[in-house]
Structures are given as C-alpha cells and as structure tokens.
C-alpha atoms as a PDB file:
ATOM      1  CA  UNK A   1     -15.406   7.009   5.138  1.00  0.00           C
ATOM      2  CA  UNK A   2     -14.579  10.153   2.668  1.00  0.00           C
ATOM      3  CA  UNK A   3     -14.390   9.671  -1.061  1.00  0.00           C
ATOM      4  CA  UNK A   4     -11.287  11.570  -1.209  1.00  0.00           C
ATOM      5  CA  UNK A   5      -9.376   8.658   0.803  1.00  0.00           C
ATOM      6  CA  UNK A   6     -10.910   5.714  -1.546  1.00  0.00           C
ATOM      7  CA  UNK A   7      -9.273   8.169  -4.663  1.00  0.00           C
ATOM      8  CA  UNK A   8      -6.256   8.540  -2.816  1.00  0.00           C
ATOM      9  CA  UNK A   9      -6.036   4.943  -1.861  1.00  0.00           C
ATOM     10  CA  UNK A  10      -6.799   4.182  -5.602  1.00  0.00           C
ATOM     11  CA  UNK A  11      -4.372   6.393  -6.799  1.00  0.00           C
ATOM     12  CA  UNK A  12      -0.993   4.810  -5.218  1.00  0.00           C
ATOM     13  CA  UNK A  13      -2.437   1.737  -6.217  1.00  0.00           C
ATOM     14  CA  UNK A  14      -2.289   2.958  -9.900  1.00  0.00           C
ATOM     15  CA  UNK A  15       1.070   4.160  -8.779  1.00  0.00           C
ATOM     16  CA  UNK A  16       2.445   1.073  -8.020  1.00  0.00           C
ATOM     17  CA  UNK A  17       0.942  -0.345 -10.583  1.00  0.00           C
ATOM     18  CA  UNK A  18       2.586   1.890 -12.598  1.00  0.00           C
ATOM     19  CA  UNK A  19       5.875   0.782 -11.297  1.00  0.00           C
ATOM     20  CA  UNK A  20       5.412  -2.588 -12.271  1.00  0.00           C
ATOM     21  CA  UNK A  21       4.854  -4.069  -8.511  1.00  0.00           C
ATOM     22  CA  UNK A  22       3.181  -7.488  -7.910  1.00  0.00           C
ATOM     23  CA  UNK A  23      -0.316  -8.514  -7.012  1.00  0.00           C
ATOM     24  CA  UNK A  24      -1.167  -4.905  -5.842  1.00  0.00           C
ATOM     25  CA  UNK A  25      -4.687  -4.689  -3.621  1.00  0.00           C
ATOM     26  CA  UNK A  26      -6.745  -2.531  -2.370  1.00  0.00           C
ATOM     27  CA  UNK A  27      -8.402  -3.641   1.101  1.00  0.00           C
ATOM     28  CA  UNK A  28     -11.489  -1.178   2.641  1.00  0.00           C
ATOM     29  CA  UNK A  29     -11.379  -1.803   6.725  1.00  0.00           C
ATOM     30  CA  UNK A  30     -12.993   1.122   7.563  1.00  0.00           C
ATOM     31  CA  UNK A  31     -15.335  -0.859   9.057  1.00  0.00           C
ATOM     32  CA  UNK A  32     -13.284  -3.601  10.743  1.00  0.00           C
ATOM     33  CA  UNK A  33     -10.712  -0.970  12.225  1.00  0.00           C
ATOM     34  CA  UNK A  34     -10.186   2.374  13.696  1.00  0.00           C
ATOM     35  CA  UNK A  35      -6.235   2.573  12.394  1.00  0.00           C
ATOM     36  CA  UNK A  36      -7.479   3.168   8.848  1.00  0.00           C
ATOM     37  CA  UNK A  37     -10.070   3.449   6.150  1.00  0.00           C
ATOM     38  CA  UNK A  38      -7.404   0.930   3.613  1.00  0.00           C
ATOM     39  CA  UNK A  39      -4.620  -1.068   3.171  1.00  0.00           C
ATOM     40  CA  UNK A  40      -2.600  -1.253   0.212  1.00  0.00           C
ATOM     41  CA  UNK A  41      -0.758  -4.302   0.041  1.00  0.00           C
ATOM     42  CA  UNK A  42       1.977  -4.732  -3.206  1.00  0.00           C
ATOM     43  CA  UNK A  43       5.130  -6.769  -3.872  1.00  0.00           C
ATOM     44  CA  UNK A  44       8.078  -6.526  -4.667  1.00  0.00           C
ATOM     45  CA  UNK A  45      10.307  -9.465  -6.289  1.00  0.00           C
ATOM     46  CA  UNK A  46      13.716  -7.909  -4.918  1.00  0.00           C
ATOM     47  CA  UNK A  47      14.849  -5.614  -2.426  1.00  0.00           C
ATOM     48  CA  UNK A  48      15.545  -3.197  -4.398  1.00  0.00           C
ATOM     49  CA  UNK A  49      12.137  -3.139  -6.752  1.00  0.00           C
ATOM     50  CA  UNK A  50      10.613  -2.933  -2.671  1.00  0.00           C
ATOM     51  CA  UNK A  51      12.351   0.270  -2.758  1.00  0.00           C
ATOM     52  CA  UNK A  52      11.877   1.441  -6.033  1.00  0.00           C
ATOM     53  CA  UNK A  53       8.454   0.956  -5.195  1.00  0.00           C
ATOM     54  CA  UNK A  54       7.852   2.859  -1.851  1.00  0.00           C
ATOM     55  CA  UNK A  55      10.273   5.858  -3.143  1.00  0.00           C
ATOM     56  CA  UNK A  56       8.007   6.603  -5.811  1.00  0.00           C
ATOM     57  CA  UNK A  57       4.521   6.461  -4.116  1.00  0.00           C
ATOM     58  CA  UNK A  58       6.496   8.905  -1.531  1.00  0.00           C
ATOM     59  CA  UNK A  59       7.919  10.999  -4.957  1.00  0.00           C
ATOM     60  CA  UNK A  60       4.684  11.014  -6.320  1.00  0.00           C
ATOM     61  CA  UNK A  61       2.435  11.550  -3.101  1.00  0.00           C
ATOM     62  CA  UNK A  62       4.421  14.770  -1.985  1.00  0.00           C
ATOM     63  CA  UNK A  63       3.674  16.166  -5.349  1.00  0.00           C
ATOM     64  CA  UNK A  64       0.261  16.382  -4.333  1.00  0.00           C
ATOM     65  CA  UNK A  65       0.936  17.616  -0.922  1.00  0.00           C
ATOM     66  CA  UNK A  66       0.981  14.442   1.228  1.00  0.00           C
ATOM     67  CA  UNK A  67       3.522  13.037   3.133  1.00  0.00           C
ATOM     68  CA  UNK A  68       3.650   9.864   5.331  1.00  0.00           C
ATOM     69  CA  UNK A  69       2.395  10.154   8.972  1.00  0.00           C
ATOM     70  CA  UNK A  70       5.346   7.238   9.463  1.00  0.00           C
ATOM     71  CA  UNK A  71       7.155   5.065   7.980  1.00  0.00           C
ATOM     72  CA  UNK A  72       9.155   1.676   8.930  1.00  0.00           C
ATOM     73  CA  UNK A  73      11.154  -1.182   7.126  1.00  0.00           C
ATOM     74  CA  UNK A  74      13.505   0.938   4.924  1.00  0.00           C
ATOM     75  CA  UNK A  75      16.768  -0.770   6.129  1.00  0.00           C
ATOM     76  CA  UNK A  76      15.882  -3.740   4.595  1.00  0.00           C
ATOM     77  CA  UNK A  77      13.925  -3.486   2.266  1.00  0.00           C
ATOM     78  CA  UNK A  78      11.477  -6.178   2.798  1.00  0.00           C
ATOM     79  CA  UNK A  79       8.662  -4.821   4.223  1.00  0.00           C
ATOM     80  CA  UNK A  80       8.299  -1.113   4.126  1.00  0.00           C
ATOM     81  CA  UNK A  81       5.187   0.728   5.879  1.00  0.00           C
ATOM     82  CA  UNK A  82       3.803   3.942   4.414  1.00  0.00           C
ATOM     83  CA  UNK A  83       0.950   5.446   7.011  1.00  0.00           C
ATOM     84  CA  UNK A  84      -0.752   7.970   5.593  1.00  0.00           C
ATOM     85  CA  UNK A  85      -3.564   8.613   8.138  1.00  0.00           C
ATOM     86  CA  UNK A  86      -6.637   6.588   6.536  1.00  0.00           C
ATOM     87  CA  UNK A  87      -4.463   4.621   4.136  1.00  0.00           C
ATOM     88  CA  UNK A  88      -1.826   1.960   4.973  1.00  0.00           C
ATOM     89  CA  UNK A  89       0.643   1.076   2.020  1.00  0.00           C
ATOM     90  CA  UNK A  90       2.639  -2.142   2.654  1.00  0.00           C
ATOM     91  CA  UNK A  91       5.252  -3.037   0.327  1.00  0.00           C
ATOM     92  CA  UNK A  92       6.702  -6.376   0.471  1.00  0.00           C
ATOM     93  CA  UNK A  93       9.523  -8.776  -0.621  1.00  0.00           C
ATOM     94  CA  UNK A  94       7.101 -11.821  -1.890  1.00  0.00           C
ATOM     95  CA  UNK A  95       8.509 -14.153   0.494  1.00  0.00           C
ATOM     96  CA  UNK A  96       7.287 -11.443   3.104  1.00  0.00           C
ATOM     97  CA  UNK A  97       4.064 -11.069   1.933  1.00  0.00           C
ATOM     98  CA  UNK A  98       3.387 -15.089   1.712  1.00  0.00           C
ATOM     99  CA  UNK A  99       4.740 -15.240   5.095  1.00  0.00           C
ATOM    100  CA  UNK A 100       2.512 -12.584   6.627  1.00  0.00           C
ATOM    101  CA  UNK A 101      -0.272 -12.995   4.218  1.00  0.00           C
ATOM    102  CA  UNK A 102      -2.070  -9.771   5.652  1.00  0.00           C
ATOM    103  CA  UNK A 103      -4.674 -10.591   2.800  1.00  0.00           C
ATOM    104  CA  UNK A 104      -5.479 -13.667   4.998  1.00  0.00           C
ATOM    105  CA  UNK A 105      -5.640 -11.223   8.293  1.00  0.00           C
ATOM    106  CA  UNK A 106      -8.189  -8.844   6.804  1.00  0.00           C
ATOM    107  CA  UNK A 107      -9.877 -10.999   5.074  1.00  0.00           C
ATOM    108  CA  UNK A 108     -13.283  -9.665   5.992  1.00  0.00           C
ATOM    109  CA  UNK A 109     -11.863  -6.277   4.212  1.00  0.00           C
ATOM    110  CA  UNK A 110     -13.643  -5.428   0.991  1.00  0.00           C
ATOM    111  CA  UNK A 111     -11.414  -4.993  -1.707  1.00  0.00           C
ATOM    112  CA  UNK A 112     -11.626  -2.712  -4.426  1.00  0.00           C
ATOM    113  CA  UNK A 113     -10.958  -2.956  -8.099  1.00  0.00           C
ATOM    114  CA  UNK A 114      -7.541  -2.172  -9.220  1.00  0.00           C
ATOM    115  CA  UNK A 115      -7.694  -4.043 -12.830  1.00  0.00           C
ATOM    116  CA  UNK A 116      -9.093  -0.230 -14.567  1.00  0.00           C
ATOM    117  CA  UNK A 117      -6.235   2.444 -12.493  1.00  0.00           C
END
C-alpha cells in the first residue's frame, strides 16, 4: 500500500473537512479488497452541500494533477462516487449514508485519524 495514497486519502479528507461535511472517515481496505487501498465516506445534510462537497475535492484534486478515474450520482445529488484509482470518495445525503451504512459493510477496514487534518 504506498504512502503517497494514505496522504492523498488524508488530504480530501481534510478537504472535506474543510468544507464543513459530516462525519467524514477514512477506511484502509487495502487488505480486504483489490478495488482500492481507501474509502472516504462524508455527508452531506442537503443536496446541494453533497455537491458543494464533491465539486471541491474535484477543484482542489485537479490542482494537484489528479482527476477521477469515474464518477457516478451527480444527477441527484445524493450519493456521488469519486474513484480515484486506490481511493474511493463517497459523498452522501445523511439519509443515504444511514441507509447504506458502508461503515457497517467494511467494517473490518481500519480507519484512520481524521480529528488532526
């Protein structure tokens, strides 16, 4: 698992921090999955702070040269996907994110520290 995806994984999460979304985590599966080294899991509390949110990782991630492999949900809003190779961003509407509760999922993921970004 490089460093240099944990600091990039760390680093949108101090994004979104930054941007004022909910209950953001930080999820290392590199050894539970071949899809990615981490998920990134945040909320939103409206459709349009779930925007606000994804639009300025992508803003502030193609500053420093990386764009998203793909990326799914815009239309509404809810739950928007960010794949970045070895990272996974999901951005959700809260009701989304109790609904899916990926945390649950991956619970065997280690998480990582977000309280000091």
């Amino acid at each position: 698992m490089p460093l240099k995806s944990k600091r990039t994984a760390l680093k949108i999460a101090g994004i979104l921090r930054d941007k004022k979304a909910q209950d953001v985590t930080v999820l290392d599966i590199h050894s539970l999955t071949i899809i990615a080294d981490y998920f990134i899991i945040a909320s939103g509390r409206s459709e349009s702070q779930v925007k606000a949110l994804y639009e300025e990782v992508e803003e502030k991630m193609k500053e420093e040269g990386m764009e998203p492999r793909h990326r799914d949900g815009q239309r509404g809003n809810r739950w928007v996907v960010l794949d970045y190779g070895d990272i996974i961003l999901h951005v959700f509407h809260q009701e989304e994110r109790e609904f899916y509760g990926l945390e649950r999922l991956w619970a065997d993921g280690i998480p990582l520290s977000v309280d000091n970004l």
